[in-house]
PDB file of N, CA and C in Angstrom:
ATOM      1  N   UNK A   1      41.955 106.204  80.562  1.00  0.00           N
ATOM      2  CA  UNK A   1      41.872 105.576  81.870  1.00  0.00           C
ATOM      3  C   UNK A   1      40.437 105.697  82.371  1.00  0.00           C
ATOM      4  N   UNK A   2      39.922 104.507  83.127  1.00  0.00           N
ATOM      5  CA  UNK A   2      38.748 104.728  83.761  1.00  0.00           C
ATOM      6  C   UNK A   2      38.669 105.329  85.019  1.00  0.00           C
ATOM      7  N   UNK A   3      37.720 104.927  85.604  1.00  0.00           N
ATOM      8  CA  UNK A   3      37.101 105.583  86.917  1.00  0.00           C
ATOM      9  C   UNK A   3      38.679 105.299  88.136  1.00  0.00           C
ATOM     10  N   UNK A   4      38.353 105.553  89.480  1.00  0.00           N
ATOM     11  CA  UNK A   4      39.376 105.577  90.151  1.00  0.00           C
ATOM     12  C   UNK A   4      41.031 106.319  89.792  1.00  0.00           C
ATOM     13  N   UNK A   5      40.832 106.846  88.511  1.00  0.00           N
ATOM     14  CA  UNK A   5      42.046 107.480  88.230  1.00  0.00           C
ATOM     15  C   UNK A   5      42.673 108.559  88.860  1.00  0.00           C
ATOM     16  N   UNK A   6      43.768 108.708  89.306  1.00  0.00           N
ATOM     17  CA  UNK A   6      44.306 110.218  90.124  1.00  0.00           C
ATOM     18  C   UNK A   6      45.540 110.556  88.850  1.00  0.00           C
ATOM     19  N   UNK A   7      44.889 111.859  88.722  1.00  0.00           N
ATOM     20  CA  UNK A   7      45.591 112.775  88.016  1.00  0.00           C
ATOM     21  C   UNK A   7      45.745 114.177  88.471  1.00  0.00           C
ATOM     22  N   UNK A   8      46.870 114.653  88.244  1.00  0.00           N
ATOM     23  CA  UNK A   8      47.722 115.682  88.421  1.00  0.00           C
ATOM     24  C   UNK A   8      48.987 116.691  87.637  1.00  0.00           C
ATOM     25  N   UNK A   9      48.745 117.697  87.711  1.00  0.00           N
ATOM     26  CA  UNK A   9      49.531 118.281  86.886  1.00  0.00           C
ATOM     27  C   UNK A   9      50.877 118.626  87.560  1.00  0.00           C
ATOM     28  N   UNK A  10      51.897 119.278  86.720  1.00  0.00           N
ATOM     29  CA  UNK A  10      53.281 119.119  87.263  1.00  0.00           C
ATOM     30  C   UNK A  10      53.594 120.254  86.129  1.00  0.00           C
ATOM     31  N   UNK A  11      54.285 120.888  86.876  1.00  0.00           N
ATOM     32  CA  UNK A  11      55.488 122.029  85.314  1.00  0.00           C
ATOM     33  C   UNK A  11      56.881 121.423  85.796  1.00  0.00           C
ATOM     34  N   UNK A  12      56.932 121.002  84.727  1.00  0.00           N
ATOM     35  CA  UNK A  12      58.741 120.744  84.374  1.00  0.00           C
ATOM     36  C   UNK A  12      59.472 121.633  84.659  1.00  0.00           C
ATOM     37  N   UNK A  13      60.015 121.942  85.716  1.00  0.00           N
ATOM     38  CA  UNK A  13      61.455 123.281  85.801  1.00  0.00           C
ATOM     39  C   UNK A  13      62.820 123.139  85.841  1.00  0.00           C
ATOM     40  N   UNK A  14      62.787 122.000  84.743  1.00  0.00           N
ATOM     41  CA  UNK A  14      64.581 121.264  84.348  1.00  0.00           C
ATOM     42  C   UNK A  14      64.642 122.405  83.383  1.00  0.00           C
ATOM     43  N   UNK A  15      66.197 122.943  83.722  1.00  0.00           N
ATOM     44  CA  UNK A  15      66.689 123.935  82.273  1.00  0.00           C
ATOM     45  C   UNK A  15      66.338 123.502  81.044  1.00  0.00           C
ATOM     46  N   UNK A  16      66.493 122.279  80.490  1.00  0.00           N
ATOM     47  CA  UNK A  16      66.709 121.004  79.056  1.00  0.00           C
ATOM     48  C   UNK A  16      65.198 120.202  79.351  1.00  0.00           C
ATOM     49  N   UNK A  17      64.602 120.613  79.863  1.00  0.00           N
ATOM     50  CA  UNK A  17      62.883 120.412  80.220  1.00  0.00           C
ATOM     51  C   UNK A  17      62.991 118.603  80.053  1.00  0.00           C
ATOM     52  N   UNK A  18      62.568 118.032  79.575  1.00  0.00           N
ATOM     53  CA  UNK A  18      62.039 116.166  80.030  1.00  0.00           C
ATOM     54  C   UNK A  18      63.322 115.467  79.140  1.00  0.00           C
ATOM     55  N   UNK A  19      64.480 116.041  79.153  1.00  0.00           N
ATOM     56  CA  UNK A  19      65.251 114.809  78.199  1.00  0.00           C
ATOM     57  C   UNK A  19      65.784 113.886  78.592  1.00  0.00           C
ATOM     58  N   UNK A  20      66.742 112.988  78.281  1.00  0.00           N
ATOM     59  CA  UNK A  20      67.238 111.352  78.447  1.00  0.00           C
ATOM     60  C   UNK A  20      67.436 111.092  80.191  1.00  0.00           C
ATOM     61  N   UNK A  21      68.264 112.002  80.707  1.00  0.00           N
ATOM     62  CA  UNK A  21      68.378 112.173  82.391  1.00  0.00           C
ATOM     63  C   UNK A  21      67.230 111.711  83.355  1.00  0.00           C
ATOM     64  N   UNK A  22      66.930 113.175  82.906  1.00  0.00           N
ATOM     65  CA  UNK A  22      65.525 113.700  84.329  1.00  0.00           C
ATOM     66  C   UNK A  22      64.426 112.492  83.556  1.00  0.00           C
ATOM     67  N   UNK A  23      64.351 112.074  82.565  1.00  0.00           N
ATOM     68  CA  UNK A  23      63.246 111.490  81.989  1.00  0.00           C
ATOM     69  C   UNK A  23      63.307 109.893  82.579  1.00  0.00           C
ATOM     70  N   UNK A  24      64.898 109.378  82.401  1.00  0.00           N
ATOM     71  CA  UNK A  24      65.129 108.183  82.715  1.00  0.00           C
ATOM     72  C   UNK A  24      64.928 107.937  84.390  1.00  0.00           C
ATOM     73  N   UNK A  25      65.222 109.372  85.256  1.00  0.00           N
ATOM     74  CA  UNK A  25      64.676 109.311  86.717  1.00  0.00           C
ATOM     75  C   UNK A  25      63.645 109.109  86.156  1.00  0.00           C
ATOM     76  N   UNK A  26      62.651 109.753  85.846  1.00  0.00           N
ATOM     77  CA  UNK A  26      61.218 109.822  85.726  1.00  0.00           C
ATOM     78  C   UNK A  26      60.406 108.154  85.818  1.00  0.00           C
ATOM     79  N   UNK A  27      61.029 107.397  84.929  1.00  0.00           N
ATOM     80  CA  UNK A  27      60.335 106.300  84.477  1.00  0.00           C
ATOM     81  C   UNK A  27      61.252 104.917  85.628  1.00  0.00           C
ATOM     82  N   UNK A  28      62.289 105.394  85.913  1.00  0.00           N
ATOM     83  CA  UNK A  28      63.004 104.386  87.132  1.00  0.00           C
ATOM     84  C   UNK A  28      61.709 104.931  88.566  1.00  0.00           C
ATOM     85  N   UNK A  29      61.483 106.358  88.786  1.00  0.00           N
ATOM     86  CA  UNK A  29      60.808 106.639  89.881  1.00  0.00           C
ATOM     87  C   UNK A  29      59.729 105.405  90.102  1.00  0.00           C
ATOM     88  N   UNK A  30      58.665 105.084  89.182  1.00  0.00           N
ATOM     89  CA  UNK A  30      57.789 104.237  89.003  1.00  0.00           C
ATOM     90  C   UNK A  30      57.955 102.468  88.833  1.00  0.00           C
ATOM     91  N   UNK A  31      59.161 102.271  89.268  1.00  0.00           N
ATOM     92  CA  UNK A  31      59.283 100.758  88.929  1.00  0.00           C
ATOM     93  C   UNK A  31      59.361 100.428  89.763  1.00  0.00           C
ATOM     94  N   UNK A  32      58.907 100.580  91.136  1.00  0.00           N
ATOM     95  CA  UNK A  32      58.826 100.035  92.796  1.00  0.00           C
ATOM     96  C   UNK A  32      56.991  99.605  92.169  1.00  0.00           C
ATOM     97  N   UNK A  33      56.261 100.302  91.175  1.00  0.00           N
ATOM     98  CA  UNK A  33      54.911 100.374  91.376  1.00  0.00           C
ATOM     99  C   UNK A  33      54.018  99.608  90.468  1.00  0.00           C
ATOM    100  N   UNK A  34      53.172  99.077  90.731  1.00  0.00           N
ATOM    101  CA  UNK A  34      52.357  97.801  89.462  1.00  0.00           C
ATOM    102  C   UNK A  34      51.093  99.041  89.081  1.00  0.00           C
ATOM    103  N   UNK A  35      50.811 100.389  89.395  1.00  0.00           N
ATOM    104  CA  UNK A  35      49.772 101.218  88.618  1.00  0.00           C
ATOM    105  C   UNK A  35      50.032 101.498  87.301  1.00  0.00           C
ATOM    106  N   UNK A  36      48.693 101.928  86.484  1.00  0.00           N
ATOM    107  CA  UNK A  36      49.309 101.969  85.403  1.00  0.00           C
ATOM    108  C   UNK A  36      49.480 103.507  85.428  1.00  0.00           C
ATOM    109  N   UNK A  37      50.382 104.207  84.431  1.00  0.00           N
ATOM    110  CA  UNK A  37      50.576 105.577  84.567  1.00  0.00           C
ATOM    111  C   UNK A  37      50.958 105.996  83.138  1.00  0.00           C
ATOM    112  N   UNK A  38      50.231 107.175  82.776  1.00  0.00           N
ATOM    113  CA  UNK A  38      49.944 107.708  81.361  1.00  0.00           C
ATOM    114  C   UNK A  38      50.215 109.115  81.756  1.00  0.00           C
ATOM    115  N   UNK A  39      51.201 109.852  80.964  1.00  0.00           N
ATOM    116  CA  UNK A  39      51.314 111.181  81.081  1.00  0.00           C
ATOM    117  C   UNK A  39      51.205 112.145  79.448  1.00  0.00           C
ATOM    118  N   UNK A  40      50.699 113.476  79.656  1.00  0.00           N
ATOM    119  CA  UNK A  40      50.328 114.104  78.263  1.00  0.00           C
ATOM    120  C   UNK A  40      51.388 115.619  78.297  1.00  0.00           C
ATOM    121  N   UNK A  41      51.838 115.999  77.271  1.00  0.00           N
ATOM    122  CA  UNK A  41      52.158 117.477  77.416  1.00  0.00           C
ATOM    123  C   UNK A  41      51.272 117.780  77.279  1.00  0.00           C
ATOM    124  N   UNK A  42      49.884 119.288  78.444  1.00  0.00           N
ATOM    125  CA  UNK A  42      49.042 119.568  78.076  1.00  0.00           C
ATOM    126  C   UNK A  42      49.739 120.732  77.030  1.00  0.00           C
ATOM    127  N   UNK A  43      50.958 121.287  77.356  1.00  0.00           N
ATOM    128  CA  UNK A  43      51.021 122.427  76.354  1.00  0.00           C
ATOM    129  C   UNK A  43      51.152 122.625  74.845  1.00  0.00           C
ATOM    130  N   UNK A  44      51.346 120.727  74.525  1.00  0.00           N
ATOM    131  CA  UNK A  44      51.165 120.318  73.063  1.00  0.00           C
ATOM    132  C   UNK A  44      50.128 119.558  72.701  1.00  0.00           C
ATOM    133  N   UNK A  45      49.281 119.713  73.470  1.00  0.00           N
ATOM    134  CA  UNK A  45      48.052 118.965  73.426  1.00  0.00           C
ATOM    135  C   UNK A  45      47.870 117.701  72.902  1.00  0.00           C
ATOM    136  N   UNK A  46      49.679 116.902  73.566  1.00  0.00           N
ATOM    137  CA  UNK A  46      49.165 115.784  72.936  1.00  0.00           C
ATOM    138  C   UNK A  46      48.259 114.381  74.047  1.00  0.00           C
ATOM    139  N   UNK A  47      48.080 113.701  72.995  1.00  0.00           N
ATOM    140  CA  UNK A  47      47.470 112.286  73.893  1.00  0.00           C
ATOM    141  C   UNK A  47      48.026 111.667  75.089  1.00  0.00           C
ATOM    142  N   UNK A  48      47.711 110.844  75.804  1.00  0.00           N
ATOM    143  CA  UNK A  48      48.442 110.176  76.669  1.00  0.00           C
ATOM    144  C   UNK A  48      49.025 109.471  76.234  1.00  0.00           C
ATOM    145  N   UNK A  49      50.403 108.765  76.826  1.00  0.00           N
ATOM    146  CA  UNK A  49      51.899 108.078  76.688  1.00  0.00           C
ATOM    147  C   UNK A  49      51.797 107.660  77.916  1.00  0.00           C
ATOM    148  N   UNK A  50      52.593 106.063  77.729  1.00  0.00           N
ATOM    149  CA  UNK A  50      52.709 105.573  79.177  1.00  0.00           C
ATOM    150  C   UNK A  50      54.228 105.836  79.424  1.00  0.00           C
ATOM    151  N   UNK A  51      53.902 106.447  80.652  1.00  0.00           N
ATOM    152  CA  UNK A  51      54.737 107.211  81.296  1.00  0.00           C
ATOM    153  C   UNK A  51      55.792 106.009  82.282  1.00  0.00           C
ATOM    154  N   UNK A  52      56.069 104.785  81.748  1.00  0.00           N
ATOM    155  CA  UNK A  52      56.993 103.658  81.884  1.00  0.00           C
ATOM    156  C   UNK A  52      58.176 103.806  81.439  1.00  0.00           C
ATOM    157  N   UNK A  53      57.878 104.641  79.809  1.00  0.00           N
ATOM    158  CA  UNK A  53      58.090 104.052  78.562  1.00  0.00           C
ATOM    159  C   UNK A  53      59.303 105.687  78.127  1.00  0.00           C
ATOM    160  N   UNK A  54      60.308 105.358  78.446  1.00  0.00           N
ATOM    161  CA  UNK A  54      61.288 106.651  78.107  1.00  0.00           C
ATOM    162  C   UNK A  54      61.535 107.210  76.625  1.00  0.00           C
ATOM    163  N   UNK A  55      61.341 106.338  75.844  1.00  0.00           N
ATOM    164  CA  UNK A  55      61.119 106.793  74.688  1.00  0.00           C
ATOM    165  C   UNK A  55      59.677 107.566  74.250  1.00  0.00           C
ATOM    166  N   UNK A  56      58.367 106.926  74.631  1.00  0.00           N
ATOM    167  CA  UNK A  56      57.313 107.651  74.838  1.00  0.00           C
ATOM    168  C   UNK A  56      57.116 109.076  75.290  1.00  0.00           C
ATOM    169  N   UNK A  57      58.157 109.245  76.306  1.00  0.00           N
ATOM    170  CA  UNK A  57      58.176 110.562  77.481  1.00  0.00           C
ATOM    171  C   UNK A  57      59.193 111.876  75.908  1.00  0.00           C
ATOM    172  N   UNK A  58      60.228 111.115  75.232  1.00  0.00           N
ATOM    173  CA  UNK A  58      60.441 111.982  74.872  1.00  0.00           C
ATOM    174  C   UNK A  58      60.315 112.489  73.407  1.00  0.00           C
ATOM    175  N   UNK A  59      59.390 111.280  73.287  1.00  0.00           N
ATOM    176  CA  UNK A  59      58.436 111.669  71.965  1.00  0.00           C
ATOM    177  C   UNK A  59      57.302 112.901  72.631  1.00  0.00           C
ATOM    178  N   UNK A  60      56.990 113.488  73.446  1.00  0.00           N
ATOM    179  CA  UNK A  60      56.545 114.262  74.099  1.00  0.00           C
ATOM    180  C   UNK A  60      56.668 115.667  73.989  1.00  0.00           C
ATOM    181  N   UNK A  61      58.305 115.874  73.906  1.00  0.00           N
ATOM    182  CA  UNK A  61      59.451 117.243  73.758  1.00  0.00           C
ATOM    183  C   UNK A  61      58.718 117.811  74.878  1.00  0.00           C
ATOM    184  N   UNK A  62      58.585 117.824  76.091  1.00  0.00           N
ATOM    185  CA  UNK A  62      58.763 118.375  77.245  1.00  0.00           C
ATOM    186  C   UNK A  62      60.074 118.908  77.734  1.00  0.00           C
ATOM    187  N   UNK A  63      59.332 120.547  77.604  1.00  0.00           N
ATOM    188  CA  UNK A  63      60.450 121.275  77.591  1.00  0.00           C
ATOM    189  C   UNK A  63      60.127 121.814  78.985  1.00  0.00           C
ATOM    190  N   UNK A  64      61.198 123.111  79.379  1.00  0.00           N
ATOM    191  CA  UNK A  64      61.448 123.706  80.485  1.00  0.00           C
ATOM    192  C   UNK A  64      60.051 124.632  80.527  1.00  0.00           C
ATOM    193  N   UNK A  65      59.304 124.468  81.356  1.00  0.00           N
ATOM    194  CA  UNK A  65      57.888 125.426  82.114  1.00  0.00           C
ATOM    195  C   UNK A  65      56.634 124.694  81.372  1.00  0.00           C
ATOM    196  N   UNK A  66      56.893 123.629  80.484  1.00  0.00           N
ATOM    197  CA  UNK A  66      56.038 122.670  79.801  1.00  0.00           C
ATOM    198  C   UNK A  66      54.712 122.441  81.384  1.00  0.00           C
ATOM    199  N   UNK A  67      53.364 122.455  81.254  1.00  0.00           N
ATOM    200  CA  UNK A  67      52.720 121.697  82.348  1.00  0.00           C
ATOM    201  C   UNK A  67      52.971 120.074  81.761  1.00  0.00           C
ATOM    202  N   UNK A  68      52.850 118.728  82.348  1.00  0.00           N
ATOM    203  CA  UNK A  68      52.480 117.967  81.906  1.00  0.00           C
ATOM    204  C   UNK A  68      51.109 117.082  82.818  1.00  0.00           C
ATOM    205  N   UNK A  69      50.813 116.518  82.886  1.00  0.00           N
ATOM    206  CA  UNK A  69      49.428 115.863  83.068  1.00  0.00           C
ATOM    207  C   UNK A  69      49.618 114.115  83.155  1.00  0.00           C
ATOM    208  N   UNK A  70      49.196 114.125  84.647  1.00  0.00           N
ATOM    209  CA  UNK A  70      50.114 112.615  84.806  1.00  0.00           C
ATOM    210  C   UNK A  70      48.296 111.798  85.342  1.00  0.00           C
ATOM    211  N   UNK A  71      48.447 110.476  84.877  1.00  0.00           N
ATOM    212  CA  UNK A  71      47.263 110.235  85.170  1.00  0.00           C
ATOM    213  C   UNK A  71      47.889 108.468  85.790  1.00  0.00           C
ATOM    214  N   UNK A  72      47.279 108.152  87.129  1.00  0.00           N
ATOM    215  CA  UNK A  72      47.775 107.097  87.748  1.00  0.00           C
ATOM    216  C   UNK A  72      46.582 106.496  88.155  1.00  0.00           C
ATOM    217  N   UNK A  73      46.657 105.078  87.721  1.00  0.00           N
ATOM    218  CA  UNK A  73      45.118 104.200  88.020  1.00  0.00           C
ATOM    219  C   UNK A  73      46.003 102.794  88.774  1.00  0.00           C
ATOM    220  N   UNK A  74      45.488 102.295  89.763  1.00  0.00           N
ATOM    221  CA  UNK A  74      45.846 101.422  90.459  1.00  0.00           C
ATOM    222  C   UNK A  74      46.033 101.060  92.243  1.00  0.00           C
ATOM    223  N   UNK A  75      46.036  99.951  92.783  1.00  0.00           N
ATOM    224  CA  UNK A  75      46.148  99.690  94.289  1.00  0.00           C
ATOM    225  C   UNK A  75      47.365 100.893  95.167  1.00  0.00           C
ATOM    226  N   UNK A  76      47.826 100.759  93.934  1.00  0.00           N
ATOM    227  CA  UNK A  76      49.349 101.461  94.487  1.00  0.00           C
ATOM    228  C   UNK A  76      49.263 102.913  93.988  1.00  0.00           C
ATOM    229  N   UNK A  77      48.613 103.529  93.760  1.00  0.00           N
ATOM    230  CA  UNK A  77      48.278 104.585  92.757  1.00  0.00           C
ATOM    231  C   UNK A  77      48.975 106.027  93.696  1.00  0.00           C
ATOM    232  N   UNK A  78      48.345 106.079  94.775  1.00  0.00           N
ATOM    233  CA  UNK A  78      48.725 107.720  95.998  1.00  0.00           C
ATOM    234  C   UNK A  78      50.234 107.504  96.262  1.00  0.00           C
ATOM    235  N   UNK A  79      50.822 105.803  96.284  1.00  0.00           N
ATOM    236  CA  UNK A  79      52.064 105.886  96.623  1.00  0.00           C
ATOM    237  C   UNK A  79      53.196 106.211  95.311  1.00  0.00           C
ATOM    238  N   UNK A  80      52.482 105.847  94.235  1.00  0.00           N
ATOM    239  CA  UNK A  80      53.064 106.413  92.522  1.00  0.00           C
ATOM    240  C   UNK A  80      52.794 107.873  92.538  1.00  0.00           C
ATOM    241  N   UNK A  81      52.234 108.238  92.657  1.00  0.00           N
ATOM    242  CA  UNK A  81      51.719 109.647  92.566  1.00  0.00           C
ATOM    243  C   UNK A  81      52.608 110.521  93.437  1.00  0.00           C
ATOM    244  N   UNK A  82      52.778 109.958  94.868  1.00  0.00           N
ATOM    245  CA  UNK A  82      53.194 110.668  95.740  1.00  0.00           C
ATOM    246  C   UNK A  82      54.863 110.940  95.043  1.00  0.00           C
ATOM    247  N   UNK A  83      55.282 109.324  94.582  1.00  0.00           N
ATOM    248  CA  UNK A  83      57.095 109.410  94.508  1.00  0.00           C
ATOM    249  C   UNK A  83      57.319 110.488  93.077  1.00  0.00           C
ATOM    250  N   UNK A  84      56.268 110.548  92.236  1.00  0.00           N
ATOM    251  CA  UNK A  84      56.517 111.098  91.309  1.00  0.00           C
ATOM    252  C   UNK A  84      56.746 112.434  91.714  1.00  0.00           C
ATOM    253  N   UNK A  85      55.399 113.416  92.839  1.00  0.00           N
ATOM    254  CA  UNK A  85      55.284 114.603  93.157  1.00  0.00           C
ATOM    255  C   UNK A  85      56.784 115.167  93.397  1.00  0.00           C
ATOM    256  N   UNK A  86      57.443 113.981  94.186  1.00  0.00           N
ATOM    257  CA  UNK A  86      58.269 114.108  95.046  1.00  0.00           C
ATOM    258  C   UNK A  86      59.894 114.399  94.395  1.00  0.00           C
ATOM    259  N   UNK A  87      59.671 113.197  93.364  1.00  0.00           N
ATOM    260  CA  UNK A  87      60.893 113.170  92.078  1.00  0.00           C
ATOM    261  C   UNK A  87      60.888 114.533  90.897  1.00  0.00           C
ATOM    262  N   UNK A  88      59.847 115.031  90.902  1.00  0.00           N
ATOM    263  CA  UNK A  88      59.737 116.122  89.940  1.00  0.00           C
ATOM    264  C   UNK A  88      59.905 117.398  90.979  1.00  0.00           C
ATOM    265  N   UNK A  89      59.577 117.516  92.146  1.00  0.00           N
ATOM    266  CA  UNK A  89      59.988 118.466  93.119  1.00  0.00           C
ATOM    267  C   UNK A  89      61.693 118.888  93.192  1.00  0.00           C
ATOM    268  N   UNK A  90      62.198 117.553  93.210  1.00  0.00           N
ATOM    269  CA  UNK A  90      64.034 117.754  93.371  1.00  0.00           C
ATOM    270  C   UNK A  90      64.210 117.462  92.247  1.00  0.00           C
ATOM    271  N   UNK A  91      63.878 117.631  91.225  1.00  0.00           N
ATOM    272  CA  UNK A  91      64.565 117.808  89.748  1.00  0.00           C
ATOM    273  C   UNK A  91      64.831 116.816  89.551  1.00  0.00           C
ATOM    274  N   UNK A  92      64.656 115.664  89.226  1.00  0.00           N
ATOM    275  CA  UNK A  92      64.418 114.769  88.424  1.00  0.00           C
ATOM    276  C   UNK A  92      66.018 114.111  88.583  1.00  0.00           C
ATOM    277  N   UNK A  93      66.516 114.175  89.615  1.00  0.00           N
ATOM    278  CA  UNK A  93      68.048 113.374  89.327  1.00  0.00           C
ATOM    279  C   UNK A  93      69.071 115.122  89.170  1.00  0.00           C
ATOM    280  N   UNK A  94      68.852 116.317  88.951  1.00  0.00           N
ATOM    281  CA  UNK A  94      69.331 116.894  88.158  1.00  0.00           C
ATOM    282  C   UNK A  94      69.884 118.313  89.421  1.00  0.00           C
TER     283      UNK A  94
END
């Protein structure tokens, strides 16, 4: 991602850490939003995944106390950012 990007970290504190559930909240949270949004497990050091993309999220294996690393570029970007803060705060659906 280029310039203007807001990124932020998050620890997963789902018992079953990022699977089909909390993951499928995850990627419904973001479909009010046209930013683009890329998230990484930093604790597996992997690359960015667009964080749309539910299969992407759990090619990831984000587990329970996992940090992950969310990176949001766009007009709409503080209001993506914000619903995500907000959706990973109350557990993801869970």
């Amino acid at each position: 991602m280029s310039m203007n990007c807001l990124i932020e970290d998050f620890i997963i504190n789902n018992p079953n850490g990022l699977h089909a559930r909390p993951g499928a909240f995850f990627v419904d949270t973001l479909k009010p939003f046209k930013s683009e949004v890329k998230i990484c497990n930093t604790h597996r050091g992997e690359k960015q995944v667009n964080a749309r993309s539910l299969l992407s999220l759990m090619v990831l294996g984000i587990k329970q106390g996992h940090n992950v690393r969310v990176f949001v570029q766009g007009d709409d970007a503080p209001q993506a950012l914000e619903a995500l803060r907000n959706a990973i705060a109350s557990g993801l659906g869970e």
